[in-house]
C-alpha atoms as a PDB file:
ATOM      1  CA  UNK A   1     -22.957 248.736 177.492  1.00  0.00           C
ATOM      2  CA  UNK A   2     -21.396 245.644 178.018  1.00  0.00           C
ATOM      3  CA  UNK A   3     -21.744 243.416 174.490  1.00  0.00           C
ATOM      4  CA  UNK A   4     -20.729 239.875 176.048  1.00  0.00           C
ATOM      5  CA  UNK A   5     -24.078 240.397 178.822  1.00  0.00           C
ATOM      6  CA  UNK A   6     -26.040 241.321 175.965  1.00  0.00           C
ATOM      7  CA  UNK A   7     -25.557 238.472 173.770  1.00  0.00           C
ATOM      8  CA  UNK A   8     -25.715 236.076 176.637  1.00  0.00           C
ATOM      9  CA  UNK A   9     -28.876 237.289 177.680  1.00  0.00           C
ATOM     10  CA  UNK A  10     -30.132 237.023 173.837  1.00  0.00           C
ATOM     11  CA  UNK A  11     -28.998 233.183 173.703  1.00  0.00           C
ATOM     12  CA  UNK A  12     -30.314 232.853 177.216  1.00  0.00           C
ATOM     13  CA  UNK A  13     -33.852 234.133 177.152  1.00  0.00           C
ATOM     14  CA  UNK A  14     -34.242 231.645 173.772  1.00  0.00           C
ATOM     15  CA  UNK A  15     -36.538 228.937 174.820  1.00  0.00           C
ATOM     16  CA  UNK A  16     -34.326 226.520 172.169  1.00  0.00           C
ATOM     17  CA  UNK A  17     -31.655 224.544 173.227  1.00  0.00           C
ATOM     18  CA  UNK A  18     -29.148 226.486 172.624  1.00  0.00           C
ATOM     19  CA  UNK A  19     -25.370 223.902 172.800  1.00  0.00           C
ATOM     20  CA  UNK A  20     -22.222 226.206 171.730  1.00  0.00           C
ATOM     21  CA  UNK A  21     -18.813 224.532 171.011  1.00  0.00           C
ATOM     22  CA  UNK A  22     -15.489 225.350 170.036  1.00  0.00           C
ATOM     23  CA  UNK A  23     -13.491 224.223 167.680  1.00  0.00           C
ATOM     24  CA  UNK A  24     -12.240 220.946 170.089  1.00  0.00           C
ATOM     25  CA  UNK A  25     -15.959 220.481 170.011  1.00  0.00           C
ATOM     26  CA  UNK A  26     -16.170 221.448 173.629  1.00  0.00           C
ATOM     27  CA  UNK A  27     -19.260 222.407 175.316  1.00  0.00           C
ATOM     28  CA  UNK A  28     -18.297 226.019 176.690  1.00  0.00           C
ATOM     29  CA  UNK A  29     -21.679 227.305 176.786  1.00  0.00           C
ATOM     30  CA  UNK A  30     -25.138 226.045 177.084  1.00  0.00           C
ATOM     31  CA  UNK A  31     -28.826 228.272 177.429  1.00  0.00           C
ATOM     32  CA  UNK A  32     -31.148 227.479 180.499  1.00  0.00           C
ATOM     33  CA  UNK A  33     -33.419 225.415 178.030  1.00  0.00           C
ATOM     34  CA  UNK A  34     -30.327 223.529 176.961  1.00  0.00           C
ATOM     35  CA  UNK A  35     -29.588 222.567 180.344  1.00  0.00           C
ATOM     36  CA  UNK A  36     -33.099 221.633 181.248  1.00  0.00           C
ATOM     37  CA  UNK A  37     -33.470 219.653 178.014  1.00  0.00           C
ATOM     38  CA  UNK A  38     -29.997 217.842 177.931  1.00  0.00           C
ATOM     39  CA  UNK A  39     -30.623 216.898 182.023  1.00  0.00           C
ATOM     40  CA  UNK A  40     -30.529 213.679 181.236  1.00  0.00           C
ATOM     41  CA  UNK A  41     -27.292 213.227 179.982  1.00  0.00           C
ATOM     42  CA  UNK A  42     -26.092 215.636 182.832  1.00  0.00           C
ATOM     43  CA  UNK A  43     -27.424 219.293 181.982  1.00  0.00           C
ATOM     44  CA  UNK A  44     -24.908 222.392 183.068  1.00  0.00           C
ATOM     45  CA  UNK A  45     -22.852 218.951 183.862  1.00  0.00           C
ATOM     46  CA  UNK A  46     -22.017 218.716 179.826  1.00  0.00           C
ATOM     47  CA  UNK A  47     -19.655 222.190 179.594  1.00  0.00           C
ATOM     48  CA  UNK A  48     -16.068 221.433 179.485  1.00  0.00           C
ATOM     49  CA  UNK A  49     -17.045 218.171 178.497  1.00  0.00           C
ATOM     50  CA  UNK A  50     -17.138 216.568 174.170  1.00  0.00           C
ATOM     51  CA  UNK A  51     -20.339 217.032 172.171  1.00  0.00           C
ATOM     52  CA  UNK A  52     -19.318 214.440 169.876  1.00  0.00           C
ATOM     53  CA  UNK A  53     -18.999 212.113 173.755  1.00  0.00           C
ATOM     54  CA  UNK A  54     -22.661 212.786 173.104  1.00  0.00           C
ATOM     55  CA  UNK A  55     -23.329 211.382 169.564  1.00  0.00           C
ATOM     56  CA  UNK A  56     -22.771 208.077 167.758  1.00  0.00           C
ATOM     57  CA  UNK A  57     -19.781 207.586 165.840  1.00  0.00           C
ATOM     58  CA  UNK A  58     -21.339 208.759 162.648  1.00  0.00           C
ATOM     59  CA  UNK A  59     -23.188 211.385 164.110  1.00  0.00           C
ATOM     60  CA  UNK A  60     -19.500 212.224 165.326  1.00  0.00           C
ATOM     61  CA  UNK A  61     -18.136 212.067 161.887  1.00  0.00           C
ATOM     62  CA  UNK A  62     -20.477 213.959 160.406  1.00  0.00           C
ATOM     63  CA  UNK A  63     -20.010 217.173 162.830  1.00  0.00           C
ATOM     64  CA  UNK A  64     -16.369 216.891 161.923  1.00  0.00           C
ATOM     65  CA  UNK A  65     -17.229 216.620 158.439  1.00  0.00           C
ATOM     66  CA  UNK A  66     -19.258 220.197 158.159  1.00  0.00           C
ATOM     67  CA  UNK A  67     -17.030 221.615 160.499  1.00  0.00           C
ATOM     68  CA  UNK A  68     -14.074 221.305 157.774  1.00  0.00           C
ATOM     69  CA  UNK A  69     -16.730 222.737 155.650  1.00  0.00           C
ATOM     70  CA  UNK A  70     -17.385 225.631 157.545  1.00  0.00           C
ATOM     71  CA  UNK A  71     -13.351 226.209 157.938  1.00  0.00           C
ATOM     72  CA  UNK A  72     -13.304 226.056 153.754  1.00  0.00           C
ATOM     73  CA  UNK A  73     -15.119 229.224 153.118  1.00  0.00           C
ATOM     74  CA  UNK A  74     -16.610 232.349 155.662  1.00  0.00           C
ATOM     75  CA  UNK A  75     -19.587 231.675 153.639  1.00  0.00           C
ATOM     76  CA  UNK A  76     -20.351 228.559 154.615  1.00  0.00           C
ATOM     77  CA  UNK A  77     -21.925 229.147 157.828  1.00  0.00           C
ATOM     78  CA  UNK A  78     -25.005 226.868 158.317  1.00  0.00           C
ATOM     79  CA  UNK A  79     -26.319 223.362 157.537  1.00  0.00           C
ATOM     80  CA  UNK A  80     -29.391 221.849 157.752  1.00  0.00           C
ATOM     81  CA  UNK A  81     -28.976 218.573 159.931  1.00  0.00           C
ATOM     82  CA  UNK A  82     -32.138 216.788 160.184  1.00  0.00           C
ATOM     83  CA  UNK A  83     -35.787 217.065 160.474  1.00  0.00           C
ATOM     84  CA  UNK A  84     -37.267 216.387 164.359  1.00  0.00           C
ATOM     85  CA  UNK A  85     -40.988 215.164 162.893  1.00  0.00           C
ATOM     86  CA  UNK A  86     -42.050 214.263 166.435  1.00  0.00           C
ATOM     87  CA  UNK A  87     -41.526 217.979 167.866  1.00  0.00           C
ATOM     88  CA  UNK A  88     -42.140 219.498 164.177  1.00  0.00           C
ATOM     89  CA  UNK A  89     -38.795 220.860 163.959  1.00  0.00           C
ATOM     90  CA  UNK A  90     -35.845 221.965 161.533  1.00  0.00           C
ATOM     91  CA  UNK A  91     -31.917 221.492 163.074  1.00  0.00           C
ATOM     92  CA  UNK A  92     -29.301 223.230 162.035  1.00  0.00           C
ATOM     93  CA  UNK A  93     -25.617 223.277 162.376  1.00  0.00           C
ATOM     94  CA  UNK A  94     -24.562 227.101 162.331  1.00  0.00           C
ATOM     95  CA  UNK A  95     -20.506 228.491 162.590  1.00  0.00           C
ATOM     96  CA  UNK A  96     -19.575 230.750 164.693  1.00  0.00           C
ATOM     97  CA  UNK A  97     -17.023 233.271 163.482  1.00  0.00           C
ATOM     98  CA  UNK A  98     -15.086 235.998 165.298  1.00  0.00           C
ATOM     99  CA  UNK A  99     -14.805 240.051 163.406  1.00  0.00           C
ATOM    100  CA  UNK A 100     -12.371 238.479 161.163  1.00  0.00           C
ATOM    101  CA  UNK A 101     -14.410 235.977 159.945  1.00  0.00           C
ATOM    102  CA  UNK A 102     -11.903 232.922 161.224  1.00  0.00           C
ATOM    103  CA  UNK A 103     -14.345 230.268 162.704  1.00  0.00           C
ATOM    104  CA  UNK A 104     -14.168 229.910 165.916  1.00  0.00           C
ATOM    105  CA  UNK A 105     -16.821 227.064 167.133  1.00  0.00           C
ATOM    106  CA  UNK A 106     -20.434 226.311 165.841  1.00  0.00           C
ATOM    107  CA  UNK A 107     -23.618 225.662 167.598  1.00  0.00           C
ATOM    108  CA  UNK A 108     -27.092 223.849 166.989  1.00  0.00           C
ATOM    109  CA  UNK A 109     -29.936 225.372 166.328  1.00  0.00           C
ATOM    110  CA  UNK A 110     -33.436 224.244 166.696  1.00  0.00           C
ATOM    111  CA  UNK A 111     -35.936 226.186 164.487  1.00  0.00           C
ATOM    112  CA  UNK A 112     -39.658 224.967 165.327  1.00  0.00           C
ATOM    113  CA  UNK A 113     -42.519 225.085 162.763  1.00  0.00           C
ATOM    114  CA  UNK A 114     -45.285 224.966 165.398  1.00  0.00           C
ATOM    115  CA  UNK A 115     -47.162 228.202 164.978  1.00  0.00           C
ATOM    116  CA  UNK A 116     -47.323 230.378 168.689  1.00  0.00           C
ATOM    117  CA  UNK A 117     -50.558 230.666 169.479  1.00  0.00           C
ATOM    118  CA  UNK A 118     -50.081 233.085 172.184  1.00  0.00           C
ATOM    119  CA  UNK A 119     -51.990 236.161 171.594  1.00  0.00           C
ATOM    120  CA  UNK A 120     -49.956 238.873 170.299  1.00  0.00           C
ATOM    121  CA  UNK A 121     -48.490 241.471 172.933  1.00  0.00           C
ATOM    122  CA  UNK A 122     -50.181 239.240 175.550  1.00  0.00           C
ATOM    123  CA  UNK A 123     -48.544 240.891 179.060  1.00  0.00           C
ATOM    124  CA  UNK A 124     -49.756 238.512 181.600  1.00  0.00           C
END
């Protein structure tokens, strides 16, 4: 079973933006719904590129700032960021570590408070 296809089908099939950086803050991996959300500022176009080319300068310093945080302790692995009240929705700065525990990047993520109204087990 190949690990690397599973998680990338995991981050893949979520319907969040899913933006995952390293530790240059370069894009090296973005979900479908990233892509399709970020198209305006150039989609798929973005990896390789800065995320913090895609911020203000405070935004900027801020994502430095918990960065160094998450590189103080392998315990400090998430932040909350802000509060979206137009698309009801948490954000979240999370660290990305490898078996060790060294970080090794971070990535956003977008937690919505909207209940799914789908019916449950709906197949169609």
């Amino acid at each position: 079973m190949d690990c690397y296809a599973i998680l990338k089908s995991l981050v893949d099939q979520d319907t969040s933006a899913v933006v995952i950086c390293d530790m240059d803050h370069k894009i090296v991996y973005m979900n479908p719904a990233a892509c399709q959300r970020y198209a305006q500022y150039g989609g798929a176009a973005l990896l390789g590129k800065s995320l913090l080319h895609c911020h203000n300068g405070k935004s900027g310093e801020l994502i430095k700032r918990v960065l160094d945080w998450f590189a103080v302790s392998p315990t400090n692995n998430r932040v909350h960021t802000f509060y979206n009240e137009k698309e009801n929705k948490d954000v979240y700065m999370v660290a990305l570590r490898d078996e060790k525990g060294a970080l090794i990047g971070y990535y956003e993520k977008h937690a919505y408070r909207n209940r799914d109204m789908t019916p449950f087990y709906e197949l169609t």
